[in-house]
N, C-alpha and C. Protein backbone atom coordinates (compact mmCIF):
# COMPACT_ATOMS: atom_id res chain seq x y z
N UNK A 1 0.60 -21.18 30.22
CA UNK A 1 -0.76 -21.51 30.58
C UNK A 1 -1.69 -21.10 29.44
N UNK A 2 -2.68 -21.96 28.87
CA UNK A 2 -4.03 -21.84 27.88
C UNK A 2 -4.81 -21.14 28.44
N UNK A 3 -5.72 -19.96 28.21
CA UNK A 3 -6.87 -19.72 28.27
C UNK A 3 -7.85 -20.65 27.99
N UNK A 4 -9.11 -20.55 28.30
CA UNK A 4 -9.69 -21.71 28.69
C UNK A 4 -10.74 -21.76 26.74
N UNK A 5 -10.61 -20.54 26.21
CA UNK A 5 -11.14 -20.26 24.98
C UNK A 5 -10.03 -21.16 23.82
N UNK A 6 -8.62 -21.12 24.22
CA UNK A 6 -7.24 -20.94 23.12
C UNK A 6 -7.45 -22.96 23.62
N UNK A 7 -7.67 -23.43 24.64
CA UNK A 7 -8.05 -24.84 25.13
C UNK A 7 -8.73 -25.51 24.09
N UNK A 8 -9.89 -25.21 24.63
CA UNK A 8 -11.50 -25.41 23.48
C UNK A 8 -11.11 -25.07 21.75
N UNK A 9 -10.59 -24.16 21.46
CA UNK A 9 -9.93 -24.15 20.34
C UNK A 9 -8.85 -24.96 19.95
N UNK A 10 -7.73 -24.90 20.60
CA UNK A 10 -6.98 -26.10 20.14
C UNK A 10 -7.79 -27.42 19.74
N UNK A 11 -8.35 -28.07 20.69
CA UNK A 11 -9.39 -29.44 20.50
C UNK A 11 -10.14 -29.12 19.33
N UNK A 12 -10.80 -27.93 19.42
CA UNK A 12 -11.43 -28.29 18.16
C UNK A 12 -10.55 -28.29 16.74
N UNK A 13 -9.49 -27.47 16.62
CA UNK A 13 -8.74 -27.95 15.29
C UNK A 13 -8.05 -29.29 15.27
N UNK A 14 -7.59 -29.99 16.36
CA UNK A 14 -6.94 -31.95 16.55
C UNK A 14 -8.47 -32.32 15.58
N UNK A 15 -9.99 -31.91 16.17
CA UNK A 15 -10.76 -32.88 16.40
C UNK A 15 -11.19 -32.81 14.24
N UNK A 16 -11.28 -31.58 14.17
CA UNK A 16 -11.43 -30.73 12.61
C UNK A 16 -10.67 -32.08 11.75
N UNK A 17 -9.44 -32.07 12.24
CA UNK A 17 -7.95 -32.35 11.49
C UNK A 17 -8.61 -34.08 11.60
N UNK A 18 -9.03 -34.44 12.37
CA UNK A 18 -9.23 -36.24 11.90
C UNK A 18 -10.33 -36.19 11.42
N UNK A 19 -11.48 -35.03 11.17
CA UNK A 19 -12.40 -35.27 10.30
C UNK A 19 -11.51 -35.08 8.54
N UNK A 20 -11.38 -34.23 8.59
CA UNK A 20 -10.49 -34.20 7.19
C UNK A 20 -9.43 -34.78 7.03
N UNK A 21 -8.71 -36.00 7.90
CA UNK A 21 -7.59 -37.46 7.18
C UNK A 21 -8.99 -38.17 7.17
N UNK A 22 -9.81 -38.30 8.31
CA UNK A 22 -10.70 -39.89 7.57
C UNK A 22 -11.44 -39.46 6.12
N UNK A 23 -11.82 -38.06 5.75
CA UNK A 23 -11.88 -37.77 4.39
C UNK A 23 -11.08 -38.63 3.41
N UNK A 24 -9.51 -37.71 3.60
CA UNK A 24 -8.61 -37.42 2.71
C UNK A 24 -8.64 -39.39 2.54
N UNK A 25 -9.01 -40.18 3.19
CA UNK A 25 -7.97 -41.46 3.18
C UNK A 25 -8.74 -42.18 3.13
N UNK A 26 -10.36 -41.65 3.27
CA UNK A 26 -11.50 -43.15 3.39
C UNK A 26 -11.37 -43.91 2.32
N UNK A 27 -11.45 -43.96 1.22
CA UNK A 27 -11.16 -44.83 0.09
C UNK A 27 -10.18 -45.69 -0.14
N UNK A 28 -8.55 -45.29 0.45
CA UNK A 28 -7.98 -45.96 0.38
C UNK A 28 -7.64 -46.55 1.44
N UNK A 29 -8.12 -45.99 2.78
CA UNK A 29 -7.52 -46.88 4.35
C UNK A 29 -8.09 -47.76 4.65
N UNK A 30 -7.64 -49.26 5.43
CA UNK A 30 -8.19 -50.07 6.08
C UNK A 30 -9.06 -50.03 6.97
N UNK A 31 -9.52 -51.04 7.06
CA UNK A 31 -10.78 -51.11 8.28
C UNK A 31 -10.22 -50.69 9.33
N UNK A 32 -9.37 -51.21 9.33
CA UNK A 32 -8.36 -51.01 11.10
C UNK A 32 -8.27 -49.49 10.95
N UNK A 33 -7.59 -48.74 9.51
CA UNK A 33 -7.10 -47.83 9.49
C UNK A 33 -8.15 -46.40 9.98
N UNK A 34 -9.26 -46.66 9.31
CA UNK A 34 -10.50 -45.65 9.77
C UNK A 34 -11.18 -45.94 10.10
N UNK A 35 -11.05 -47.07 11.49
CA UNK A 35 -11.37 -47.37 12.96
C UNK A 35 -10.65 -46.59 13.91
N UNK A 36 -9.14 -46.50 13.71
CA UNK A 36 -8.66 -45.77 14.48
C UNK A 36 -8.53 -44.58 14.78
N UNK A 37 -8.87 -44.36 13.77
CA UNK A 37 -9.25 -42.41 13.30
C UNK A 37 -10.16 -41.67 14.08
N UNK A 38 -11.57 -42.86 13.99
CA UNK A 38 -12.91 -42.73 14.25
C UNK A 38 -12.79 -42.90 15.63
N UNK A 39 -11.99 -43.65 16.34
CA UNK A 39 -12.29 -44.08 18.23
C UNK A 39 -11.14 -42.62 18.33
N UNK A 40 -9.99 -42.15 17.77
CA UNK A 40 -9.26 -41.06 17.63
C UNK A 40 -10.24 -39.60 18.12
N UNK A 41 -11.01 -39.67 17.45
CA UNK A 41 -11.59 -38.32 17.14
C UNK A 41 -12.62 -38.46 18.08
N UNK A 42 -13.60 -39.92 18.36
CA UNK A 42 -14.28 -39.83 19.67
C UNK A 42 -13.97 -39.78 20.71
N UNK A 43 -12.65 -40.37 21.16
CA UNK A 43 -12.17 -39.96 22.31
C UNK A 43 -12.04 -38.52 22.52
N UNK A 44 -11.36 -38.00 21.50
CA UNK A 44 -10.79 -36.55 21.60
C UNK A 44 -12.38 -35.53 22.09
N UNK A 45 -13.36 -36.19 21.34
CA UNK A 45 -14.82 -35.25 21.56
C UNK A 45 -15.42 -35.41 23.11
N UNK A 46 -15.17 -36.88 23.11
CA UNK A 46 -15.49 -37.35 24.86
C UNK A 46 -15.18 -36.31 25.52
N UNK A 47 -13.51 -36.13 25.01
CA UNK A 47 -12.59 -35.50 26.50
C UNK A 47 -13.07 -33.80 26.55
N UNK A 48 -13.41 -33.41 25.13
CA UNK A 48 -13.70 -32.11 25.20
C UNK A 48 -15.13 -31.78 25.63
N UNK A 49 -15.94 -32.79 25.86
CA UNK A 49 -17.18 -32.52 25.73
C UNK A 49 -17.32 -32.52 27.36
N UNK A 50 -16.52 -33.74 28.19
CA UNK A 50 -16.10 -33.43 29.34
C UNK A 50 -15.86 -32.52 30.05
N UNK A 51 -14.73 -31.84 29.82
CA UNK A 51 -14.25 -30.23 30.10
C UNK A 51 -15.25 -29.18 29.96
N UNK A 52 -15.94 -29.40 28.89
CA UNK A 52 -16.79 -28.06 28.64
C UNK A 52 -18.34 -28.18 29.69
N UNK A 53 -18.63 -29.60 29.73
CA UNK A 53 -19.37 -29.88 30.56
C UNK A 53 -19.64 -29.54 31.97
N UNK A 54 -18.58 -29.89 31.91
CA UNK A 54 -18.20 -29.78 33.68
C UNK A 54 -17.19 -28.61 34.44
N UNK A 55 -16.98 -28.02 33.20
CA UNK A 55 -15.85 -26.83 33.98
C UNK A 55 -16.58 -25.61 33.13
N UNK A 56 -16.18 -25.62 31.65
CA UNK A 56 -16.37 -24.53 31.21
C UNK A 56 -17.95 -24.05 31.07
N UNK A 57 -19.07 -24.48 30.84
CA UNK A 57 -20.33 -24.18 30.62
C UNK A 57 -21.01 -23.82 31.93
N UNK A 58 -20.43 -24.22 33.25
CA UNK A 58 -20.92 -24.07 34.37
C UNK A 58 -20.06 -22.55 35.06
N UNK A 59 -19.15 -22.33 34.35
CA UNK A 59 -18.64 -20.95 34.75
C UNK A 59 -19.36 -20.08 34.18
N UNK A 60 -19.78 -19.98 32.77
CA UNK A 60 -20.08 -19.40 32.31
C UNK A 60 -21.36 -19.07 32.08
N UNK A 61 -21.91 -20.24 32.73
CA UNK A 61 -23.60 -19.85 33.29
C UNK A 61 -22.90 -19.14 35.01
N UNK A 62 -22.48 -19.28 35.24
CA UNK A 62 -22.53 -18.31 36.65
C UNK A 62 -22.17 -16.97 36.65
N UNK A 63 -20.95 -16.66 35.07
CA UNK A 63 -20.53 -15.57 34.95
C UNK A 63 -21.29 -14.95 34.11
N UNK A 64 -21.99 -15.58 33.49
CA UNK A 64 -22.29 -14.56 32.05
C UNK A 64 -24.02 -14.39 32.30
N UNK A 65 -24.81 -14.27 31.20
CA UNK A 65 -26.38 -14.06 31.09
C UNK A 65 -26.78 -14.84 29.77
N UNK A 66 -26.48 -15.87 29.67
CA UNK A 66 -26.86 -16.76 28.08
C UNK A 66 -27.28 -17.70 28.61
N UNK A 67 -28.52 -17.92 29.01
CA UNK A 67 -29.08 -19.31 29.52
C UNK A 67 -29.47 -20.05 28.42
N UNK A 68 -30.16 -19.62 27.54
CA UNK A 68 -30.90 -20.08 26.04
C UNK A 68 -29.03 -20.94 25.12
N UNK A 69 -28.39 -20.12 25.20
CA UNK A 69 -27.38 -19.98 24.69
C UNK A 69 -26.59 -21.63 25.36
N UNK A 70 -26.32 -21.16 26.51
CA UNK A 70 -25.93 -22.50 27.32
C UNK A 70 -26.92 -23.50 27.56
N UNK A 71 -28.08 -23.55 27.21
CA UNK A 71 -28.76 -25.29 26.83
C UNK A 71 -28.90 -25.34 25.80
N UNK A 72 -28.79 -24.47 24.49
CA UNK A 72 -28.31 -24.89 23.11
C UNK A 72 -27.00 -25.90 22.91
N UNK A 73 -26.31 -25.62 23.76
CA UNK A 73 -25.33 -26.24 23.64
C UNK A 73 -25.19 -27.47 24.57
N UNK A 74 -25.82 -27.96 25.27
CA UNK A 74 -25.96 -28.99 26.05
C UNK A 74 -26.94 -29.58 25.35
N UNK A 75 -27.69 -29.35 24.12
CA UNK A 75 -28.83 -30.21 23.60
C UNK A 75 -27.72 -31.08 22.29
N UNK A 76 -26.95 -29.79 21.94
CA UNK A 76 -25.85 -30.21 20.73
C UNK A 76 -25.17 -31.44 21.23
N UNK A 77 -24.51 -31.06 22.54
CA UNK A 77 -23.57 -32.22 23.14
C UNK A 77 -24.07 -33.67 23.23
N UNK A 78 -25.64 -33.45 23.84
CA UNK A 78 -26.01 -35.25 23.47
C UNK A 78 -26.16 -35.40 22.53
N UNK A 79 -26.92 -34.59 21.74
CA UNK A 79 -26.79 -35.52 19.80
C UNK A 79 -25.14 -35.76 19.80
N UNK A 80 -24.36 -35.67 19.58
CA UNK A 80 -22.70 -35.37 19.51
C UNK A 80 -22.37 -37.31 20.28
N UNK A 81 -22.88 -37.12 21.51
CA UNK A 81 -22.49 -38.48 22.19
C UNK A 81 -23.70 -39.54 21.73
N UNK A 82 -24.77 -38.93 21.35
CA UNK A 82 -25.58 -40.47 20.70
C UNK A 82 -25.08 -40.76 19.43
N UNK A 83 -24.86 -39.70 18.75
CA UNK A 83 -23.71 -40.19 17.41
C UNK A 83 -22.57 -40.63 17.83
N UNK A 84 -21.70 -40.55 19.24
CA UNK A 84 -20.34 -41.45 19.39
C UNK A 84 -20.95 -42.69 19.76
N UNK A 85 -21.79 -42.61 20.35
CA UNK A 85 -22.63 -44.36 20.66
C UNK A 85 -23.02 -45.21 19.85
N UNK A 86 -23.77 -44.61 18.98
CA UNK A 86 -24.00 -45.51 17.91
C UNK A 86 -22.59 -45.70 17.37
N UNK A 87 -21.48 -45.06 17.06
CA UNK A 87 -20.07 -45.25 15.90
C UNK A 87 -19.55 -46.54 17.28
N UNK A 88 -19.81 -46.26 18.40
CA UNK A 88 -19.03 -47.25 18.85
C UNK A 88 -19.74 -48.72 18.83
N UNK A 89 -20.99 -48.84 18.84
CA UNK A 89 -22.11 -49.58 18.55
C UNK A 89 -21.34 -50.68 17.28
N UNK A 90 -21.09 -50.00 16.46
CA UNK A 90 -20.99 -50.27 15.08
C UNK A 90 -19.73 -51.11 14.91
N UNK A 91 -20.05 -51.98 13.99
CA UNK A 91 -18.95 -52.69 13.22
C UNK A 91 -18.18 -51.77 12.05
N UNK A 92 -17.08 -51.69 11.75
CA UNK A 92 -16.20 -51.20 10.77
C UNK A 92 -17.08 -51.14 9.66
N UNK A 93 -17.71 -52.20 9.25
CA UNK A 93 -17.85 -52.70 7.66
C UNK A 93 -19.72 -52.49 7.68
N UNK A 94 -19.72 -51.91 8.53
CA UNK A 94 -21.21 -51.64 8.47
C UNK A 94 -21.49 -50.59 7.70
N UNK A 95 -22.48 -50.47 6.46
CA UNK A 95 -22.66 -49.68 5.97
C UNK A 95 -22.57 -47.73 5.71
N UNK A 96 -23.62 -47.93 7.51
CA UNK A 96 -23.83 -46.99 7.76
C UNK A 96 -22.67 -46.10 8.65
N UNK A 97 -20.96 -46.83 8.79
CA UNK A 97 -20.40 -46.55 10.10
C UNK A 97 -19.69 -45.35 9.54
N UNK A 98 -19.27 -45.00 8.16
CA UNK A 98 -18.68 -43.74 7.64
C UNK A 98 -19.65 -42.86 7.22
N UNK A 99 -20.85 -43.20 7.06
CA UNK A 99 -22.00 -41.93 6.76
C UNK A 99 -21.99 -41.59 8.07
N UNK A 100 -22.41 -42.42 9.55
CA UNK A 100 -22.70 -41.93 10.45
C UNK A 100 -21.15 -40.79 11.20
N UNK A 101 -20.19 -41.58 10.73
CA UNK A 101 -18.65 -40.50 11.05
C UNK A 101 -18.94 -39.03 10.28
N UNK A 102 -19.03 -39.07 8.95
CA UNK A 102 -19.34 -38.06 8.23
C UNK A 102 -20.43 -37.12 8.72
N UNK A 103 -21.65 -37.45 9.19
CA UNK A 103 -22.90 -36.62 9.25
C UNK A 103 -22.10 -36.49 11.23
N UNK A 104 -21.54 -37.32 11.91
CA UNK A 104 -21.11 -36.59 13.23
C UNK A 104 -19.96 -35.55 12.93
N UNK A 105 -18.84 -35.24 11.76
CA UNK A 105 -18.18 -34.42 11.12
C UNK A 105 -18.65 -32.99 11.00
N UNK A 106 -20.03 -33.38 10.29
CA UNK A 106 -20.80 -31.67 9.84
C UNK A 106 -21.48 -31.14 10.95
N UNK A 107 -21.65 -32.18 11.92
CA UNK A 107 -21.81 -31.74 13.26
C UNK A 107 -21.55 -30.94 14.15
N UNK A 108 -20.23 -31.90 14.07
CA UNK A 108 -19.08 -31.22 14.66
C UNK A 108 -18.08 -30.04 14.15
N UNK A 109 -18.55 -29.36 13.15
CA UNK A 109 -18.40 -28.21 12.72
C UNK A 109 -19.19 -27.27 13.09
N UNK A 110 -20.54 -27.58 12.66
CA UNK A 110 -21.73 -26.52 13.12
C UNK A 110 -21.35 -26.36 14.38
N UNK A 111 -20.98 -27.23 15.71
CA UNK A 111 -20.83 -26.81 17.18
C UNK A 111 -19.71 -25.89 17.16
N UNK A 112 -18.43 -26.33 16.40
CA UNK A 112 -17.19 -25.19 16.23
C UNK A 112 -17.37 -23.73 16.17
N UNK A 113 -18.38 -23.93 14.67
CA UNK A 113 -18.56 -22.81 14.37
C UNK A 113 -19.93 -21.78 15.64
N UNK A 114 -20.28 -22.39 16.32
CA UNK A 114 -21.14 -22.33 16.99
C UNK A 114 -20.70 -21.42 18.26
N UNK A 115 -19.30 -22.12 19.02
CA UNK A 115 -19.01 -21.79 19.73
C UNK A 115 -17.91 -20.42 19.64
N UNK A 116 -17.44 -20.57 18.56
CA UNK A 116 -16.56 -19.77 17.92
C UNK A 116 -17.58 -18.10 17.63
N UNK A 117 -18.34 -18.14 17.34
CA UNK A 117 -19.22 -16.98 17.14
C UNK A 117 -20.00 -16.99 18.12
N UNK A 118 -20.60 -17.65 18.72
CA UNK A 118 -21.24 -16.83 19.71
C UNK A 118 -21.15 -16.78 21.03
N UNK A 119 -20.73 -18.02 21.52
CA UNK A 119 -20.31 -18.30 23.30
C UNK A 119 -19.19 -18.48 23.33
N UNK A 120 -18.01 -17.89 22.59
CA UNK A 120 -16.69 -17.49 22.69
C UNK A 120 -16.92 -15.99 23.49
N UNK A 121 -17.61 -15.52 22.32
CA UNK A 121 -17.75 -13.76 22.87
C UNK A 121 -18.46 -13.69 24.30
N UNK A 122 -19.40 -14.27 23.87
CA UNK A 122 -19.99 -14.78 25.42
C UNK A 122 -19.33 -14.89 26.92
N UNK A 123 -18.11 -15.72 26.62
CA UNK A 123 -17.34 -16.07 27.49
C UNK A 123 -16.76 -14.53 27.70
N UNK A 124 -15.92 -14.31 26.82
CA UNK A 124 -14.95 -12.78 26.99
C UNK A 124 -15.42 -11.87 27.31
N UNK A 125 -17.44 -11.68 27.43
CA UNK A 125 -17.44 -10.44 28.03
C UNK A 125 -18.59 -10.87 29.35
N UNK A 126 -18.18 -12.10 29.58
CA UNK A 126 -18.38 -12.62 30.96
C UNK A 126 -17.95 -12.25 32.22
N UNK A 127 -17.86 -12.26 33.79
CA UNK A 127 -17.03 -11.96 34.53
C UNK A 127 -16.65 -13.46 34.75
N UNK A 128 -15.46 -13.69 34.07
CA UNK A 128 -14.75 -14.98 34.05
C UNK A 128 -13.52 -14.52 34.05
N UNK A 129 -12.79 -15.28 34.89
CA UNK A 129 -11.15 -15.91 34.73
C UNK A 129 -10.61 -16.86 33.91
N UNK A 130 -10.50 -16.21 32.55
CA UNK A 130 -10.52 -17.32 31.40
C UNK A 130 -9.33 -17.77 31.62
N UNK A 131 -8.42 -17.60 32.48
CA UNK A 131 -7.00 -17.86 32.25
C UNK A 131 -7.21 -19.02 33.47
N UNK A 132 -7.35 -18.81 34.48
CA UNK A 132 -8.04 -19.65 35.81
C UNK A 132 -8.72 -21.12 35.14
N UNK A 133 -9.77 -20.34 34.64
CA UNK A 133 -10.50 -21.50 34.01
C UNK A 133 -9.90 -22.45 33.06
N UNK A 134 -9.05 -22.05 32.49
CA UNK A 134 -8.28 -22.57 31.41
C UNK A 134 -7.06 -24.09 31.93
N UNK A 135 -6.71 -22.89 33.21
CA UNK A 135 -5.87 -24.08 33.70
C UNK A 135 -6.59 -25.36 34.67
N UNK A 136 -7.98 -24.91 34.75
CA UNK A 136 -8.52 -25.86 35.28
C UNK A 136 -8.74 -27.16 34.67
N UNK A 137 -9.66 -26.55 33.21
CA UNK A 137 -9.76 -27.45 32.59
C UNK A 137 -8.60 -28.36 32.19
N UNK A 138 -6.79 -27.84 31.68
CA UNK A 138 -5.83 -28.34 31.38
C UNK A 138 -5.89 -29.74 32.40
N UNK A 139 -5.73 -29.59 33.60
CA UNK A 139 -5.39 -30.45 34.70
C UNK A 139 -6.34 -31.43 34.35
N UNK A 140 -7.97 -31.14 34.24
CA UNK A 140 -9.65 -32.32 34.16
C UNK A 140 -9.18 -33.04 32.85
N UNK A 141 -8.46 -32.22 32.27
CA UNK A 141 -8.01 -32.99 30.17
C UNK A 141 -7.07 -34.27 31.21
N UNK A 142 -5.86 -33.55 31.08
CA UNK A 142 -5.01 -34.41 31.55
C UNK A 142 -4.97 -35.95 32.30
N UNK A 143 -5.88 -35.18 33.38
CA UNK A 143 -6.61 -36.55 34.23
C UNK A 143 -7.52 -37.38 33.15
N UNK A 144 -8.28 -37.07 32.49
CA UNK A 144 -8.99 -38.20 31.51
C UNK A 144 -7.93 -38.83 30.50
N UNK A 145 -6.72 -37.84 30.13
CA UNK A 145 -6.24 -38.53 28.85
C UNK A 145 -5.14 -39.76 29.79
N UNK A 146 -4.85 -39.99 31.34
CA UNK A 146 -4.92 -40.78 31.94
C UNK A 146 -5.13 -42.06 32.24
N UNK A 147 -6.64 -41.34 32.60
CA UNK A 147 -7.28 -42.89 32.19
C UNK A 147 -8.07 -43.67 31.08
N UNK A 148 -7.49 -42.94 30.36
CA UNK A 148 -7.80 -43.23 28.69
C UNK A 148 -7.35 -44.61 28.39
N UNK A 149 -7.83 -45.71 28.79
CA UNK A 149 -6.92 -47.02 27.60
C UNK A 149 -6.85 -47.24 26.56
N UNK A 150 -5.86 -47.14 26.08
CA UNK A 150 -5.37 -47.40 24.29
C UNK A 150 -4.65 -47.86 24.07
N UNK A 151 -4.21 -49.22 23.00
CA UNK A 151 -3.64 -50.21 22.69
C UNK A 151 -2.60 -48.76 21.93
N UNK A 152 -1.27 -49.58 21.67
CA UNK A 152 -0.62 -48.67 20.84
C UNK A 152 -1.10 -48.47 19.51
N UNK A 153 -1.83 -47.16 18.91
CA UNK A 153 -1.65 -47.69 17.45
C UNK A 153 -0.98 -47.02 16.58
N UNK A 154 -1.38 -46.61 15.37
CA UNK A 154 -0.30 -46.07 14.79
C UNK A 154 -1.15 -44.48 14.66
N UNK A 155 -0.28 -43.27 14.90
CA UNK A 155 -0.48 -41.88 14.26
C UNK A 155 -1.38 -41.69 13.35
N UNK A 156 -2.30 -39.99 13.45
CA UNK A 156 -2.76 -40.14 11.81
C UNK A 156 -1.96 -40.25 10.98
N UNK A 157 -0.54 -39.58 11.00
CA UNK A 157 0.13 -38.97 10.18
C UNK A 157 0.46 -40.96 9.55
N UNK A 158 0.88 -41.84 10.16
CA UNK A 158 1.19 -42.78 9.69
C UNK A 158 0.24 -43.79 8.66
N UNK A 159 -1.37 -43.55 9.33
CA UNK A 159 -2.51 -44.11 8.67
C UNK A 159 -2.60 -43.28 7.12
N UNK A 160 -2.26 -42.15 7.03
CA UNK A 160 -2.67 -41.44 6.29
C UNK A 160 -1.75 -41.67 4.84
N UNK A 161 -0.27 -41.78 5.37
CA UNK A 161 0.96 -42.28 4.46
C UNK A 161 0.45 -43.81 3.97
N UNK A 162 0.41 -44.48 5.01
CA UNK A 162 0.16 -45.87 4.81
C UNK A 162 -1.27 -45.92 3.30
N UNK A 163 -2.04 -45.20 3.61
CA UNK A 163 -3.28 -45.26 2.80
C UNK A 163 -3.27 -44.98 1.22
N UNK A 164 -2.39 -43.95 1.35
CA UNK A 164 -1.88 -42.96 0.06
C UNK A 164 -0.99 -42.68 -0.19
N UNK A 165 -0.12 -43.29 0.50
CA UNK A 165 1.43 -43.75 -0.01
C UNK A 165 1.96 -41.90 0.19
N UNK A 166 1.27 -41.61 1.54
CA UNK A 166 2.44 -40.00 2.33
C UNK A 166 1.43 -38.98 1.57
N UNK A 167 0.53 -38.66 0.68
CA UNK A 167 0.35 -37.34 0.55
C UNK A 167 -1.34 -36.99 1.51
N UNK A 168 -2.01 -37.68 1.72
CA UNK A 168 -3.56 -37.98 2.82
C UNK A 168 -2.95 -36.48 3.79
N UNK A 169 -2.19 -37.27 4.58
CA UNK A 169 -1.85 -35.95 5.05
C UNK A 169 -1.88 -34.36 5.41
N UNK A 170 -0.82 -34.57 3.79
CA UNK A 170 -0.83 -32.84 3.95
C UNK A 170 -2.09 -32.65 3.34
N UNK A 171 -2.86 -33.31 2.62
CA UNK A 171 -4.03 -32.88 1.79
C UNK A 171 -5.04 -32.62 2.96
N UNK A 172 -5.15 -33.16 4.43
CA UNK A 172 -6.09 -32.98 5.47
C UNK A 172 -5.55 -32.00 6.37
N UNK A 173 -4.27 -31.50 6.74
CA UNK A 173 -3.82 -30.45 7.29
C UNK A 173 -3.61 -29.47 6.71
């Protein structure tokens, strides 16, 4: 069983890891190729932004004393989904569709790093059942990655070879 902190952390290094292949590979990958990356990494933010939404931020306003703290982070989360709206908005070949991936990237770091320093600790010296909570959220992931529809496509690990002929990759992990 995940703690509901070691959860939120995992996601955020998957979500880290396709900001740095659509790096490592933008120049040389296809349209298709860092399209798939990009709906990759929004789904993955959807699903986490989900969980934290609805399970984890609401425990932790009941357990803890960070109110300021917990609508900082609910102000972050809609910028986060009006930047997945517009990327989904967008055509591949639109100018603006890898600046706007990139500037939702540094984003999506600042929230990492965000949560990682201060409403991590937050959480741990909460009266929370991070372990409880953890498996809650596992089950709410699960159920979305469910009803997730997705055509088969190919792996980063495969977009990344394909792009740069195998080294994209290790250069983003």
């Amino acid at each position: 069983m995940s703690n509901a902190i070691a959860l939120l952390s995992e996601q955020h290094r998957d979500i880290i890891e396709a900001f740095a292949l659509f790096e490592a590979v933008r120049e040389d990958a296809s349209a298709e190729c860092r399209q798939s990356i990009v709906e990759d990494a929004c789904d993955s933010l959807e699903m986490h932004d989900r969980i934290a939404e609805e399970i984890f931020y609401p425990a932790l306003d009941a357990g803890g004393d960070s109110p300021r703290l917990i609508e900082e982070a609910g102000v972050k989360r809609r910028v986060a989904r009006h930047l997945i709206e517009q990327l989904r908005s967008m055509d591949v070949d639109d100018a603006r569709y890898d600046a706007t991936f990139t500037v939702l990237g540094q984003y999506v770091r600042y929230h990492v790093e965000m949560e990682s320093s201060r409403v991590f600790p937050e959480a741990r010296r909460a009266a929370i059942d991070l372990d409880a909570l953890g498996a809650r959220m596992l089950k709410r992931l699960q159920e979305l990655r469910l009803r997730r529809p997705r055509a088969e496509q190919p792996s980063r690990a495969e977009h990344a070879a394909s792009a740069t002929g195998g080294s994209a990759y290790a250069a983003a992990g």
